[in-house]
N, C-alpha and C. Protein backbone atom coordinates (compact mmCIF):
# COMPACT_ATOMS: atom_id res chain seq x y z
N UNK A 1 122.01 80.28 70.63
CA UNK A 1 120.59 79.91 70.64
C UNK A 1 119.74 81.16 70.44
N UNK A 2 118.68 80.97 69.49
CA UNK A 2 117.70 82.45 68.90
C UNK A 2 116.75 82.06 70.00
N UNK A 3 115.76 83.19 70.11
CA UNK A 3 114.84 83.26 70.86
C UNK A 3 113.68 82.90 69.33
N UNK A 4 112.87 82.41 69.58
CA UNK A 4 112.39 82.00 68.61
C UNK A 4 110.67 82.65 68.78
N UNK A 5 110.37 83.80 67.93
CA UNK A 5 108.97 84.35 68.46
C UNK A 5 108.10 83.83 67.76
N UNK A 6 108.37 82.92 66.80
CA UNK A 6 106.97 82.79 66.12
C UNK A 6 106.53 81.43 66.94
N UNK A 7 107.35 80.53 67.41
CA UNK A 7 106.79 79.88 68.46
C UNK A 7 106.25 80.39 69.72
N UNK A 8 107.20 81.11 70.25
CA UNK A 8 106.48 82.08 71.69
C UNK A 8 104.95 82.45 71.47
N UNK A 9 104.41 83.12 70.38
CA UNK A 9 103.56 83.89 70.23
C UNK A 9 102.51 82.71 70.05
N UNK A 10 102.90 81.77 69.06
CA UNK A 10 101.64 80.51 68.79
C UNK A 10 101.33 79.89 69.76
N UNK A 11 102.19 79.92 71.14
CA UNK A 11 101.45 78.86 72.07
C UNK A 11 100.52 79.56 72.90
N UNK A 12 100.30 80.80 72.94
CA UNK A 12 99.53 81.22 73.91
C UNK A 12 98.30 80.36 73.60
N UNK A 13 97.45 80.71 72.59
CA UNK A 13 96.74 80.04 72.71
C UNK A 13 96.08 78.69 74.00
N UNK A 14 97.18 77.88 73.71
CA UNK A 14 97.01 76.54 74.49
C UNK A 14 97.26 76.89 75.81
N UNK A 15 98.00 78.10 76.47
CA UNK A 15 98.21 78.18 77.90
C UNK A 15 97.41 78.98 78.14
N UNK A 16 96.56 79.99 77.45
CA UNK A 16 95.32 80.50 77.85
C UNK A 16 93.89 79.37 77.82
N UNK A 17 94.04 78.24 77.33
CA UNK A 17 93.10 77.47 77.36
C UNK A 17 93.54 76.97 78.94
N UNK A 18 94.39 76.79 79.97
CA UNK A 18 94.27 76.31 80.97
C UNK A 18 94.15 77.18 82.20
N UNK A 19 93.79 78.08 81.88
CA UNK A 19 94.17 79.36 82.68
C UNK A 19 92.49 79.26 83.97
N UNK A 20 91.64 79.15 83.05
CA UNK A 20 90.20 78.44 83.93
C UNK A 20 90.36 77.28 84.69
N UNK A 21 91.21 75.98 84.12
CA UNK A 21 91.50 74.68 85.25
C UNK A 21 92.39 75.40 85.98
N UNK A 22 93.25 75.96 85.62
CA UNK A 22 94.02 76.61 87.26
C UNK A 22 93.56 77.42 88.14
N UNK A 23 92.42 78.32 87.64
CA UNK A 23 91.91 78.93 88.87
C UNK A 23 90.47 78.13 89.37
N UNK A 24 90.21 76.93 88.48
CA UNK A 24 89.21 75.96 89.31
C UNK A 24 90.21 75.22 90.93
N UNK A 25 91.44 75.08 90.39
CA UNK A 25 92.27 74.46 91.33
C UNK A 25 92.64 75.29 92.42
N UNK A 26 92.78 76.44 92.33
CA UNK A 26 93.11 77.71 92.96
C UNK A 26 92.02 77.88 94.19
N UNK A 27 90.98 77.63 93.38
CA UNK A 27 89.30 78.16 94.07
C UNK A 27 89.36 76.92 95.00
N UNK A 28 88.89 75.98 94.38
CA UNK A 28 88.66 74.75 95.11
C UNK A 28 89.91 74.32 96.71
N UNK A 29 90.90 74.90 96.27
CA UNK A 29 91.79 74.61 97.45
C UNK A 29 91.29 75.95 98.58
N UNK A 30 91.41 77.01 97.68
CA UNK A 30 90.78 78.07 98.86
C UNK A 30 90.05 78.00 99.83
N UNK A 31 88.65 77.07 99.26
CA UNK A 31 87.50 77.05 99.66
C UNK A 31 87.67 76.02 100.79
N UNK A 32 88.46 74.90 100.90
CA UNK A 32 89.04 73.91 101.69
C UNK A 32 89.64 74.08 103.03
N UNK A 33 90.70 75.55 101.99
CA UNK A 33 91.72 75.96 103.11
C UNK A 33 91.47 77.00 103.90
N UNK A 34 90.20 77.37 103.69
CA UNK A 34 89.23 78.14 104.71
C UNK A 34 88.63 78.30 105.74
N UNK A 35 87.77 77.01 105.21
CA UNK A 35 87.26 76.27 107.02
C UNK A 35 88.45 75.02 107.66
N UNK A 36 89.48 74.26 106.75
CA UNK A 36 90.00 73.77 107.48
C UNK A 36 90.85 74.92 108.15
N UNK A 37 90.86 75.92 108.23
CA UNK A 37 92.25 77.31 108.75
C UNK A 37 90.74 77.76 109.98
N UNK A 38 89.57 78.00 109.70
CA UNK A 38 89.05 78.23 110.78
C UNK A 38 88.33 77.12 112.02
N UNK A 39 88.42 75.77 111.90
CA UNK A 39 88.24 75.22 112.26
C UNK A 39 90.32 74.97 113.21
N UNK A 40 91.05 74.62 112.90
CA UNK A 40 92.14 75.30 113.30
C UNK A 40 92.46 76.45 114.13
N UNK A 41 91.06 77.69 113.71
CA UNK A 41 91.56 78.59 114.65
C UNK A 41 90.95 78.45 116.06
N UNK A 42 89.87 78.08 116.05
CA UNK A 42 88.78 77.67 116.92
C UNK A 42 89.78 76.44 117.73
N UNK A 43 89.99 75.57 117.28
CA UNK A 43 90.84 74.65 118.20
C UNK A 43 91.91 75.32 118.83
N UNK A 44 92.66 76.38 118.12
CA UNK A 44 93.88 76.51 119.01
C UNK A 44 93.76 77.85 120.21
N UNK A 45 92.30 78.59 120.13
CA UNK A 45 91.68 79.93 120.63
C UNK A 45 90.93 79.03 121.72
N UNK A 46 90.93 77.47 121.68
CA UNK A 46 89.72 76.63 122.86
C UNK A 46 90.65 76.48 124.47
N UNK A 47 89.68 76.25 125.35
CA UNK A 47 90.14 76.03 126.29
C UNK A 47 90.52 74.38 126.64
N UNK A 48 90.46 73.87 125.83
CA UNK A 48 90.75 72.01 125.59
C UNK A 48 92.30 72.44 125.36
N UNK A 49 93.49 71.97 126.29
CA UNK A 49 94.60 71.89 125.86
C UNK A 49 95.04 71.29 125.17
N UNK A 50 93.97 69.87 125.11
CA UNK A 50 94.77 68.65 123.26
C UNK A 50 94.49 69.62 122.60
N UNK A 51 92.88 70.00 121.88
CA UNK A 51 93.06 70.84 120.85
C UNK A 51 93.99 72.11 120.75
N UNK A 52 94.58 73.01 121.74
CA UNK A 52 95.22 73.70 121.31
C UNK A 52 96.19 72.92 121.09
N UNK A 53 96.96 72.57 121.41
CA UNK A 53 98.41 71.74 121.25
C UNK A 53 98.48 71.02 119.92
N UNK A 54 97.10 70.49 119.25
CA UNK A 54 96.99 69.64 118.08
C UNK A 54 97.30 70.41 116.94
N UNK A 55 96.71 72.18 117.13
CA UNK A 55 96.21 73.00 116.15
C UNK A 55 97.62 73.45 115.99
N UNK A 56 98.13 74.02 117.28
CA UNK A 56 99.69 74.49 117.02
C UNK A 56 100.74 73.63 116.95
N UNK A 57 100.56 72.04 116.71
CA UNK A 57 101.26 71.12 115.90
C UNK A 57 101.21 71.12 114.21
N UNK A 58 99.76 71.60 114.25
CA UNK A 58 99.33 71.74 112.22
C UNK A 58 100.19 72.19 112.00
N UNK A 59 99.80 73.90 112.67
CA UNK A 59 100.76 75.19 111.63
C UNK A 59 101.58 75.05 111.93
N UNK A 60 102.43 75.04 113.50
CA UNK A 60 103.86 74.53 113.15
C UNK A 60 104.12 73.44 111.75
N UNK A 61 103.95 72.67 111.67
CA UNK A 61 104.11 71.27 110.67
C UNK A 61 104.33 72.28 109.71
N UNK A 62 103.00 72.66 108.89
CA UNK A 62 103.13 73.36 107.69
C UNK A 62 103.70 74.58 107.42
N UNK A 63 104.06 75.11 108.05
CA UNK A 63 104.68 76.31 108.03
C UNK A 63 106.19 75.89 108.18
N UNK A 64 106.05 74.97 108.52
CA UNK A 64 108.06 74.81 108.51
C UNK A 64 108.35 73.52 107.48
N UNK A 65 107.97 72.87 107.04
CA UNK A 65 108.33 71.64 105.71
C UNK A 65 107.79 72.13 104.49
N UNK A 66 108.77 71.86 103.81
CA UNK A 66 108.84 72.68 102.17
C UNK A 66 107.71 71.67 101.80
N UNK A 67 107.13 72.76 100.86
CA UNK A 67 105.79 72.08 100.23
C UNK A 67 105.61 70.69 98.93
N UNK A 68 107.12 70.95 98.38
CA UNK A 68 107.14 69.89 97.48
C UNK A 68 107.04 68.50 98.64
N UNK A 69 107.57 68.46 99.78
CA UNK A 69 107.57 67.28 100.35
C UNK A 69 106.55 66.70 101.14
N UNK A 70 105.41 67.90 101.08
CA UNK A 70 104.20 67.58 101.64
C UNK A 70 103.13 67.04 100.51
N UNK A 71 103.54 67.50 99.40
CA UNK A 71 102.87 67.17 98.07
C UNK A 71 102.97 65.35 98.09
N UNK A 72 104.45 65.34 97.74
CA UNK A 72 104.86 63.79 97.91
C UNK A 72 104.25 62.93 98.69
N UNK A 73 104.55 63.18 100.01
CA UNK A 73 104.23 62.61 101.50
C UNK A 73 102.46 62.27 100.65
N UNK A 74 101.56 63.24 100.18
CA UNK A 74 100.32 62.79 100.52
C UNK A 74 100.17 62.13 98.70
N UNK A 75 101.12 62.39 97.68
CA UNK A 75 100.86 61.74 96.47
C UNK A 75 101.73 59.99 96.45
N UNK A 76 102.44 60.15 97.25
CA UNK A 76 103.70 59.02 96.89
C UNK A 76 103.00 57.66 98.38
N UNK A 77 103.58 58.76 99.11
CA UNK A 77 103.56 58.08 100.71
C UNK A 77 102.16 57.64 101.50
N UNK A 78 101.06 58.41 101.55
CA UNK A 78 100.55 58.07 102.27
C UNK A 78 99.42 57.09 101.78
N UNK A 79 99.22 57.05 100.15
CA UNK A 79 98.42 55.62 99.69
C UNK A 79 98.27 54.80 99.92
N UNK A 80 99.73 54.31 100.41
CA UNK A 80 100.95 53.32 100.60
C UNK A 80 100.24 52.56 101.93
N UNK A 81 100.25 53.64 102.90
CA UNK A 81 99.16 53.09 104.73
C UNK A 81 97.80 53.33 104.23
N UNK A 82 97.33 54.48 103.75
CA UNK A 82 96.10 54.54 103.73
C UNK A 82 94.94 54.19 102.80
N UNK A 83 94.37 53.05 102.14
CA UNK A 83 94.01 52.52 101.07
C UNK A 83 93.10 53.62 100.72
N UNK A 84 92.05 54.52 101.10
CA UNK A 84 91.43 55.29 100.05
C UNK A 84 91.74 56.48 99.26
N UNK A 85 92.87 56.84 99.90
CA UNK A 85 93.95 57.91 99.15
C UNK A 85 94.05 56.92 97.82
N UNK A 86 93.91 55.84 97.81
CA UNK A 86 94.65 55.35 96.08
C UNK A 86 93.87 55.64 95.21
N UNK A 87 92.75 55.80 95.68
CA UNK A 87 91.78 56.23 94.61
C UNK A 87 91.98 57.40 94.28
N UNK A 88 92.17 58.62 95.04
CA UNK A 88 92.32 59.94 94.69
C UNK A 88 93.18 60.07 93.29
N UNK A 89 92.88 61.19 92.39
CA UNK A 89 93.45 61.92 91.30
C UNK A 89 94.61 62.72 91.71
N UNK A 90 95.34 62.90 90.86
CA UNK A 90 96.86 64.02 91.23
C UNK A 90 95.95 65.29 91.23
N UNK A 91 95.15 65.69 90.71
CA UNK A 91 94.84 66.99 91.27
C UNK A 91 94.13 66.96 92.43
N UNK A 92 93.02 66.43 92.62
CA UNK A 92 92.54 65.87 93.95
C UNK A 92 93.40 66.16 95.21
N UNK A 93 95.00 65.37 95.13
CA UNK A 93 95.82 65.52 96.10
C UNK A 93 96.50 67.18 95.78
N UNK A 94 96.22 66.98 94.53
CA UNK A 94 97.19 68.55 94.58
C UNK A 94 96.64 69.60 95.39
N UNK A 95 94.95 69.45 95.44
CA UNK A 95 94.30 70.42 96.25
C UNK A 95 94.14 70.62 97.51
N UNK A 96 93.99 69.54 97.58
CA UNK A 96 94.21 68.87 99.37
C UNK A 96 95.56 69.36 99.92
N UNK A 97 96.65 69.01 99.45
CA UNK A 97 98.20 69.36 99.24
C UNK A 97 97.95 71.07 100.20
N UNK A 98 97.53 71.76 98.62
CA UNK A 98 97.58 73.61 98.54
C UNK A 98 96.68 73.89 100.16
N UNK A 99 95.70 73.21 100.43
CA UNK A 99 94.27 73.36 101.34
C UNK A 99 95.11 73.45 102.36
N UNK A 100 95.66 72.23 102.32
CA UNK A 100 96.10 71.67 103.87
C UNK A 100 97.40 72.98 104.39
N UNK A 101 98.40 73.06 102.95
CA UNK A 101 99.36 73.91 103.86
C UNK A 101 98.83 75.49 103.61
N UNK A 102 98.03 75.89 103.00
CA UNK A 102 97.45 77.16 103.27
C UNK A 102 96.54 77.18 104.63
N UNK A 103 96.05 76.12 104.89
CA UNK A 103 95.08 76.51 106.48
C UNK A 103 95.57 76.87 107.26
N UNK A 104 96.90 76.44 107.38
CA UNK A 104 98.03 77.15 108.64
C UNK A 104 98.36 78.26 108.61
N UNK A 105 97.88 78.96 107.46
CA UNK A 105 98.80 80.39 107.29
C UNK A 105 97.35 80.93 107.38
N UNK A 106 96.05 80.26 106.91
CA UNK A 106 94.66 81.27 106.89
C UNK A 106 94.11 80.96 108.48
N UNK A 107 94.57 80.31 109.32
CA UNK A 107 93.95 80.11 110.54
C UNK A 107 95.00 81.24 111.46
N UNK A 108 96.26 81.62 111.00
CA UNK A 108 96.63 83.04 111.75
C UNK A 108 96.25 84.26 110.78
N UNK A 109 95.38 84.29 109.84
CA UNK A 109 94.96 85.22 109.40
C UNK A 109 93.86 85.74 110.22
N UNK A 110 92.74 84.57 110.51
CA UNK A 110 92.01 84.59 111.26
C UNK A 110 91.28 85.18 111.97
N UNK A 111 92.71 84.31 113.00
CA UNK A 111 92.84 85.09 114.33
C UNK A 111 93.57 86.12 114.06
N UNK A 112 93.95 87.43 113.57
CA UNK A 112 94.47 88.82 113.21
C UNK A 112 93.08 88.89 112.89
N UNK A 113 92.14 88.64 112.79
CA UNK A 113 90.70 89.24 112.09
C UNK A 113 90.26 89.86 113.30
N UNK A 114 89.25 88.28 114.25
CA UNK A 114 89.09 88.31 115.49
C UNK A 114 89.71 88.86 116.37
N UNK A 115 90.98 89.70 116.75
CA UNK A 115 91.66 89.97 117.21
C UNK A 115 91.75 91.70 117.34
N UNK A 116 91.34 91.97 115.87
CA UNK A 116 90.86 93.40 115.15
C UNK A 116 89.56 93.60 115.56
N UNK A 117 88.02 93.15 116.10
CA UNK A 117 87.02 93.36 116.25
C UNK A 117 87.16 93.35 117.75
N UNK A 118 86.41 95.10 118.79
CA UNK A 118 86.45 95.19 119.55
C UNK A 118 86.06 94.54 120.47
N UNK A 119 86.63 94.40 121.68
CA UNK A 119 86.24 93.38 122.47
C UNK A 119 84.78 93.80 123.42
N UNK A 120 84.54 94.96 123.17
CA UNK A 120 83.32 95.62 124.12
C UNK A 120 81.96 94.94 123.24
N UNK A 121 82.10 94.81 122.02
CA UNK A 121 80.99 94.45 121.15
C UNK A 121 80.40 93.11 121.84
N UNK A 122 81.86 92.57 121.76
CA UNK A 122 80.94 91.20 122.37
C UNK A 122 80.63 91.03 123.78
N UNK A 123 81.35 91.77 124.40
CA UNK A 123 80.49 91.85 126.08
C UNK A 123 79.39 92.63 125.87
N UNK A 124 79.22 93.50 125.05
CA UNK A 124 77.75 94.07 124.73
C UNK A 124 76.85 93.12 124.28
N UNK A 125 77.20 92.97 123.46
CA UNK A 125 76.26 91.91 122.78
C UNK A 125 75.45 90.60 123.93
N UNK A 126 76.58 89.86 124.52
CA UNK A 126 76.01 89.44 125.53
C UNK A 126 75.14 89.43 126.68
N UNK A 127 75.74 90.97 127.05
CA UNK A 127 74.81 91.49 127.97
C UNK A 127 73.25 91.95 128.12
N UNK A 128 72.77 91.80 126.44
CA UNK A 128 71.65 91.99 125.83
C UNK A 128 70.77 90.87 125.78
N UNK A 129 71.63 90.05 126.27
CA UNK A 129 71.06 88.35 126.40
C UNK A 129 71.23 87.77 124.76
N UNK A 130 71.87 88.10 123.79
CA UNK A 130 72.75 87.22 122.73
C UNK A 130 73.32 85.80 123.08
N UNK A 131 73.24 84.82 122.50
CA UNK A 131 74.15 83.91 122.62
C UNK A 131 75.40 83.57 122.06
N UNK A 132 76.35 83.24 122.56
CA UNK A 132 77.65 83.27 122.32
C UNK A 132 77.82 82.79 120.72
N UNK A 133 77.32 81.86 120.42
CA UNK A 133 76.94 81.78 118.64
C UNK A 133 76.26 82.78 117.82
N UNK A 134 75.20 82.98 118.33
CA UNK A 134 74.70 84.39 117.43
C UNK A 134 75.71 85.68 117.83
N UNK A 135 76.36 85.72 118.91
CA UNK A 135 77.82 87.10 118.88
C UNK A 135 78.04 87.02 117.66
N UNK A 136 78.69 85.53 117.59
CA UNK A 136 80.00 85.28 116.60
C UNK A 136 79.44 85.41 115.35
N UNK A 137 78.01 85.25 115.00
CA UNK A 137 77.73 84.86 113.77
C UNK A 137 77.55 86.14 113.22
N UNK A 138 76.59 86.71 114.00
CA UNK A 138 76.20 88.25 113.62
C UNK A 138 76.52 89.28 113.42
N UNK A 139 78.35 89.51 115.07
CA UNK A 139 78.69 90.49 115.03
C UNK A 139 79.99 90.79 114.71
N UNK A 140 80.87 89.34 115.50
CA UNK A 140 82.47 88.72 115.67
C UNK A 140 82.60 88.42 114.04
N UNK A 141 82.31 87.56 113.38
CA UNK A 141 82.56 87.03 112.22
C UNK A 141 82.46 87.70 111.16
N UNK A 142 81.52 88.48 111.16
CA UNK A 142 81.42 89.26 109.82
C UNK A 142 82.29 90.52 110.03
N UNK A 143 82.42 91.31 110.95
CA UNK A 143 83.62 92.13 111.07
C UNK A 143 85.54 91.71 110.73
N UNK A 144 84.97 90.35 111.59
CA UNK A 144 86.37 89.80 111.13
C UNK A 144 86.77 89.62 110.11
N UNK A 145 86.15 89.14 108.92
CA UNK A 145 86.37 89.01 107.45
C UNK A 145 86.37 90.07 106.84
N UNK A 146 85.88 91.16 107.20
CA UNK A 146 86.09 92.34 106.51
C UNK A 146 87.34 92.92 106.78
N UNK A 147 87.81 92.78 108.19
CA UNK A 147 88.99 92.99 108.43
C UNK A 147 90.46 92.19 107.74
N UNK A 148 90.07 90.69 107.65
CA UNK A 148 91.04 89.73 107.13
C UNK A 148 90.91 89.72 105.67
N UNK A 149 90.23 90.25 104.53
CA UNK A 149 90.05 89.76 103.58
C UNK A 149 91.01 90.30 102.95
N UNK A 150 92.16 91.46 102.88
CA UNK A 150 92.96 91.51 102.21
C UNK A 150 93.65 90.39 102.31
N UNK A 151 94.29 90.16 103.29
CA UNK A 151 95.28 88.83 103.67
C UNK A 151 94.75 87.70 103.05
N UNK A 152 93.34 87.06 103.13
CA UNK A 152 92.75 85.92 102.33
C UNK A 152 92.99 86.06 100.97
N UNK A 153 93.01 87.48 100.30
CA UNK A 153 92.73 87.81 99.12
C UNK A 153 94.64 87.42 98.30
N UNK A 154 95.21 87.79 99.65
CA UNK A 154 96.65 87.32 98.60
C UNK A 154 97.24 86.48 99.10
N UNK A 155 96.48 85.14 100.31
CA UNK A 155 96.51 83.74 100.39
C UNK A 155 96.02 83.16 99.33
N UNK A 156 94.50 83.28 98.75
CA UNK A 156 93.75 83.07 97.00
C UNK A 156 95.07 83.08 96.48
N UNK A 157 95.36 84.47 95.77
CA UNK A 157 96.38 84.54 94.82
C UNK A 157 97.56 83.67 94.86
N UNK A 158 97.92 83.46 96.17
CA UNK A 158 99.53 82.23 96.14
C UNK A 158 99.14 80.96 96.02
N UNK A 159 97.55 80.48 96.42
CA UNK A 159 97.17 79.19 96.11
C UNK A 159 97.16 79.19 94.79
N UNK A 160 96.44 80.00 93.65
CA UNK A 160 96.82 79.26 92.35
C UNK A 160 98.31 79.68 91.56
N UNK A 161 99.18 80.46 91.94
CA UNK A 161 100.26 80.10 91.89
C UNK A 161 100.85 78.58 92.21
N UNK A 162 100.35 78.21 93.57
CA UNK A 162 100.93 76.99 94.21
C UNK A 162 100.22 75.83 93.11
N UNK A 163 99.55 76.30 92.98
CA UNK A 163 99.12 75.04 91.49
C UNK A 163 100.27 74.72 90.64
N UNK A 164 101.51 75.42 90.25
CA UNK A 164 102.11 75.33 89.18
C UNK A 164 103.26 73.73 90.01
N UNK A 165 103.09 73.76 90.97
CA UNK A 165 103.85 72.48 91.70
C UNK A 165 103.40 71.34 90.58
N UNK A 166 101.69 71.14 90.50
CA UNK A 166 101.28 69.97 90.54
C UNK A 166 101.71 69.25 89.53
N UNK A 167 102.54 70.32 88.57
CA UNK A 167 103.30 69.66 87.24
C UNK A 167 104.39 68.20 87.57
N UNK A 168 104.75 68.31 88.70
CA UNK A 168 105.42 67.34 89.09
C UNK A 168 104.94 65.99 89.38
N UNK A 169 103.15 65.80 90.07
CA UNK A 169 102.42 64.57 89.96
C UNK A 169 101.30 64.33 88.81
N UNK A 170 101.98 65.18 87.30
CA UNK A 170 101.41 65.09 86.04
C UNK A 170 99.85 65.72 86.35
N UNK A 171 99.42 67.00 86.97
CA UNK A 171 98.65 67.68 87.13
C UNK A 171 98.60 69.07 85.70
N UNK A 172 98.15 68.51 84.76
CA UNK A 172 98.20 69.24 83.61
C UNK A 172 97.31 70.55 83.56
N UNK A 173 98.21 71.61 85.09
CA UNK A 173 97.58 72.99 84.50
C UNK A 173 98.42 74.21 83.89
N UNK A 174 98.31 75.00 84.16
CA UNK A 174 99.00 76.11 83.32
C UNK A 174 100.75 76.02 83.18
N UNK A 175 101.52 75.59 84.39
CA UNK A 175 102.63 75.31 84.39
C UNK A 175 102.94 74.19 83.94
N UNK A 176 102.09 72.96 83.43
CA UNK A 176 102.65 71.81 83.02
C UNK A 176 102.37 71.90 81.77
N UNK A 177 101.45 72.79 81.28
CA UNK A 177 101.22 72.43 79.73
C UNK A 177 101.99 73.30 79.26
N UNK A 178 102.80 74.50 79.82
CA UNK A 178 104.35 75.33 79.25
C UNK A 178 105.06 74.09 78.94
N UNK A 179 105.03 73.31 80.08
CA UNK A 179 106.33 72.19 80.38
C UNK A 179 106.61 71.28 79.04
N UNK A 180 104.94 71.25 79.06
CA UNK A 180 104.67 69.96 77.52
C UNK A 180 105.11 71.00 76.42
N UNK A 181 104.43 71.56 76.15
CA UNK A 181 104.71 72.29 74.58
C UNK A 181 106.58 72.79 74.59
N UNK A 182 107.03 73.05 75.88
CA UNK A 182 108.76 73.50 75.49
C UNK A 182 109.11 72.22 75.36
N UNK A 183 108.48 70.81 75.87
CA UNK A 183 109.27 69.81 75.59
C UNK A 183 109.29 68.71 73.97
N UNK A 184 108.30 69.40 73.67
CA UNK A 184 107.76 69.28 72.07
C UNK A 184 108.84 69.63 71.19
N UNK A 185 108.69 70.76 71.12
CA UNK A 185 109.74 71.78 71.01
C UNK A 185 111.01 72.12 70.83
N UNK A 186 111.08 71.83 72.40
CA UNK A 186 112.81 72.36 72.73
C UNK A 186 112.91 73.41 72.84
N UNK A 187 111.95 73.89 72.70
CA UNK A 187 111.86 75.90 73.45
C UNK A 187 111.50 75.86 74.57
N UNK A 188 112.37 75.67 75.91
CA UNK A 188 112.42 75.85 77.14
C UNK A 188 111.84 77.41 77.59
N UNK A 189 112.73 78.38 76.73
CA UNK A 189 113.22 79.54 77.51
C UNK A 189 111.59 80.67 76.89
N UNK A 190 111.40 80.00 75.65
CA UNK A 190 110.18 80.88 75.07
C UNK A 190 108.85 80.41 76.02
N UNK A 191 108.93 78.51 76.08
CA UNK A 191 107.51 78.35 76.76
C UNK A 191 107.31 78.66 78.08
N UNK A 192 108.35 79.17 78.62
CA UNK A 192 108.27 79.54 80.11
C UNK A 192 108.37 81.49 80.50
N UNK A 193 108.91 81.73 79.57
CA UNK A 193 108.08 83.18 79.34
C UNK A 193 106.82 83.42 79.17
N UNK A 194 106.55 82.84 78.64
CA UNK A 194 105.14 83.02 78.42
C UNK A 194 104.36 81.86 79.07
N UNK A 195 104.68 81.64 79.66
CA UNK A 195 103.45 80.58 80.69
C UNK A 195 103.56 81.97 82.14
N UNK A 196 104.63 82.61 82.11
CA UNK A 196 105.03 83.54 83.17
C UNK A 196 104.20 84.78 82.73
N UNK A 197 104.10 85.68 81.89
CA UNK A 197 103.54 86.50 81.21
C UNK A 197 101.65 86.29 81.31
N UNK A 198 101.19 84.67 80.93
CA UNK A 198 99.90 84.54 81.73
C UNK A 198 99.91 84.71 83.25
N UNK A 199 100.55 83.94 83.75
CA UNK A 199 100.59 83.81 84.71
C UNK A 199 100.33 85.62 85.77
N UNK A 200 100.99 86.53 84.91
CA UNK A 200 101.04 87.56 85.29
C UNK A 200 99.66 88.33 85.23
N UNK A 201 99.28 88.16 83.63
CA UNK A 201 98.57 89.18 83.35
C UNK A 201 97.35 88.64 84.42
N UNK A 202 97.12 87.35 84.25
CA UNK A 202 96.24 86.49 85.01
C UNK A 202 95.85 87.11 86.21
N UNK A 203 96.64 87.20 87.16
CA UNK A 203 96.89 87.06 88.31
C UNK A 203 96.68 88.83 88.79
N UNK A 204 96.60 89.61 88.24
CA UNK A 204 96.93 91.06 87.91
C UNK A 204 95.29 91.53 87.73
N UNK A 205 94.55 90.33 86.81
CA UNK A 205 93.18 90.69 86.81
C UNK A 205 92.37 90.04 88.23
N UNK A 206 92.88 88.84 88.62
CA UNK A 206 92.31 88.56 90.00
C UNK A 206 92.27 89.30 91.17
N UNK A 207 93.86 90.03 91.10
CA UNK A 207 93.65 90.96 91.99
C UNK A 207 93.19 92.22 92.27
N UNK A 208 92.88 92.93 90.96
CA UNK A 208 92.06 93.75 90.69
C UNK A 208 90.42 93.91 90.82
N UNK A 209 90.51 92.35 90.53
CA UNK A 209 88.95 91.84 91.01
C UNK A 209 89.16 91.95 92.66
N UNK A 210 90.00 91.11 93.41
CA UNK A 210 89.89 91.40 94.71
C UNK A 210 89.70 92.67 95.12
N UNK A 211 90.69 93.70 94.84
CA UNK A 211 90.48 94.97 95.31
C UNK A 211 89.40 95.85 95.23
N UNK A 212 88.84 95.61 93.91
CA UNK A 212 86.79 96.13 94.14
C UNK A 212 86.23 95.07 94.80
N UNK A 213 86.37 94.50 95.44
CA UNK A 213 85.77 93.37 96.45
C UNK A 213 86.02 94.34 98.21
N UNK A 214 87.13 94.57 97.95
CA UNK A 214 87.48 94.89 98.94
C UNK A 214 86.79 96.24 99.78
N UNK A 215 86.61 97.21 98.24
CA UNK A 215 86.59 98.41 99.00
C UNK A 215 85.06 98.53 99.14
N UNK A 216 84.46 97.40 98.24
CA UNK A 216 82.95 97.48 98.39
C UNK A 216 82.43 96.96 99.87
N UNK A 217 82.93 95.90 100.49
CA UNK A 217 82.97 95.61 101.66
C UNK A 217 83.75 96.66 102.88
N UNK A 218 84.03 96.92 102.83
CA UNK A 218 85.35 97.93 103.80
C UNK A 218 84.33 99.01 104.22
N UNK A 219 83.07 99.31 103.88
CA UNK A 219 81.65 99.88 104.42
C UNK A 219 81.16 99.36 105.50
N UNK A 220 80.98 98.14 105.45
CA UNK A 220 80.69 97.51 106.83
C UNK A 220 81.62 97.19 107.81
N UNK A 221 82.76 97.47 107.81
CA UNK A 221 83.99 97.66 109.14
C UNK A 221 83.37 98.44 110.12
C-alpha cells in the first residue's frame, strides 16, 4: 500500500474548514464546565454534608468511568427516561458530555486556586468589615484564577481534543470529517495524518495564545 500525497495534501482544505466548529465545541463546553466545576467546588468546600457528599459523588463518578460511556449513557440512554433530552442535537449532548466530565477535574482545579490565596487576606479583609461575598469576589476569586489558569488553560485544550469522540454520535467536527473523506477514499492512513497534523498545529496556536494570556495576567498574583 503507497502513501498517497496528492490526496493527503488536497484534503486539508476541508479539515481546516472545521477547525472553527471544533473550537466553537471546545469553547462552549469550557464555558459550561466552569461554573458547573465551581458550583461543585462550593458544594463540596460547604458545611451541608448532602452537598459535600453529592459533589464528591460527581467527581468521583467522572473521574473514574471512561468517557465514551458517559457520552452514550447521555446520547443513547438517558432520552429513553428523560423526554427532553430527545430533543437535544449530538453536539448539544456532545457538549454537555465534555462539560459535565471536565467539571470534575475543573472543580479540583479550583480548589488548588483557593487553596493558593493566603488565608490572612481574607481574615483581613473581614476584619475591615467586608462581606464574605465581596472577600470572595474582590479578593479570593480573582487571585484564585490567576493562580489556576494554567491548569484551566490545558483543561480548554483537552476539551477540544475531547471533541474528536463526538464522531461516534455523527458530530461532524474535525475528527469526523478525516473519518468521511478516508472513507470516500480508502485513505485511512493519509486522512488521519493529517486530521492529526491540524489537530497539532491547531492546538500549538491555542496554546500559545494561552501562554500570552497567562503572563499578562501573572501581574496581578
Amino acid at each position: 500500500m503507497r502513501f498517497d500525497g496528492n490526496f493527503f495534501f488536497s484534503i486539508f482544505p476541508d479539515l481546516l474548514l472545521k477547525v472553527p466548529y471544533t473550537l466553537l465545541l471546545g469553547c462552549l463546553a469550557f464555558i459550561v464546565a466552569f461554573f458547573i466545576g465551581l458550583v461543585i467546588e462550593l458544594m463540596y468546600t460547604s458545611n451541608n454534608k448532602a452537598s459535600h457528599y453529592l459533589a464528591a459523588i460527581y467527581i468521583s463518578y467522572f473521574r473514574s468511568t471512561p468517557y465514551i460511556m458517559q457520552l452514550f449513557i447521555f446520547f443513547y440512554g438517558l432520552p429513553q427516561v428523560i423526554y427532553i433530552l430527545r430533543g437535544f442535537s449530538p453536539a448539544k449532548t456532545l457538549v454537555i458530555t465534555i462539560a459535565m466530565n471536565s467539571a470534575a477535574f475543573i472543580a479540583e482545579i479550583i480548589r488548588g486556586g483557593l487553596q493558593s490565596v493566603d488565608k490572612g487576606q481574607r481574615e483581613a479583609a473581614l476584619s475591615i468589615g467586608m462581606s464574605k461575598f465581596n472577600v470572595y469576589k474582590e479578593i479570593i476569586l480573582p487571585q484564585a484564577f490567576v493562580s489556576a489558569f494554567p491548569s484551566l488553560g490545558n483543561a480548554f485544550i483537552s476539551m477540544i481534543k475531547n471533541t474528536a469522540i463526538g464522531f461516534t454520535i455523527g458530530v461532524v467536527e474535525l475528527m469526523s470529517q478525516a473519518k468521511l473523506l478516508a472513507g470516500v477514499a480508502l485513505k485511512f492512513m493519509e486522512a488521519y495524518i493529517a486530521a492529526g497534523i491540524v489537530y497539532w498545529i491547531f492546538l500549538v496556536v491555542v496554546d500559545k495564545l494561552l501562554k500570552k494570556v497567562e503572563r499578562k495576567i501573572s501581574v496581578y498574583q
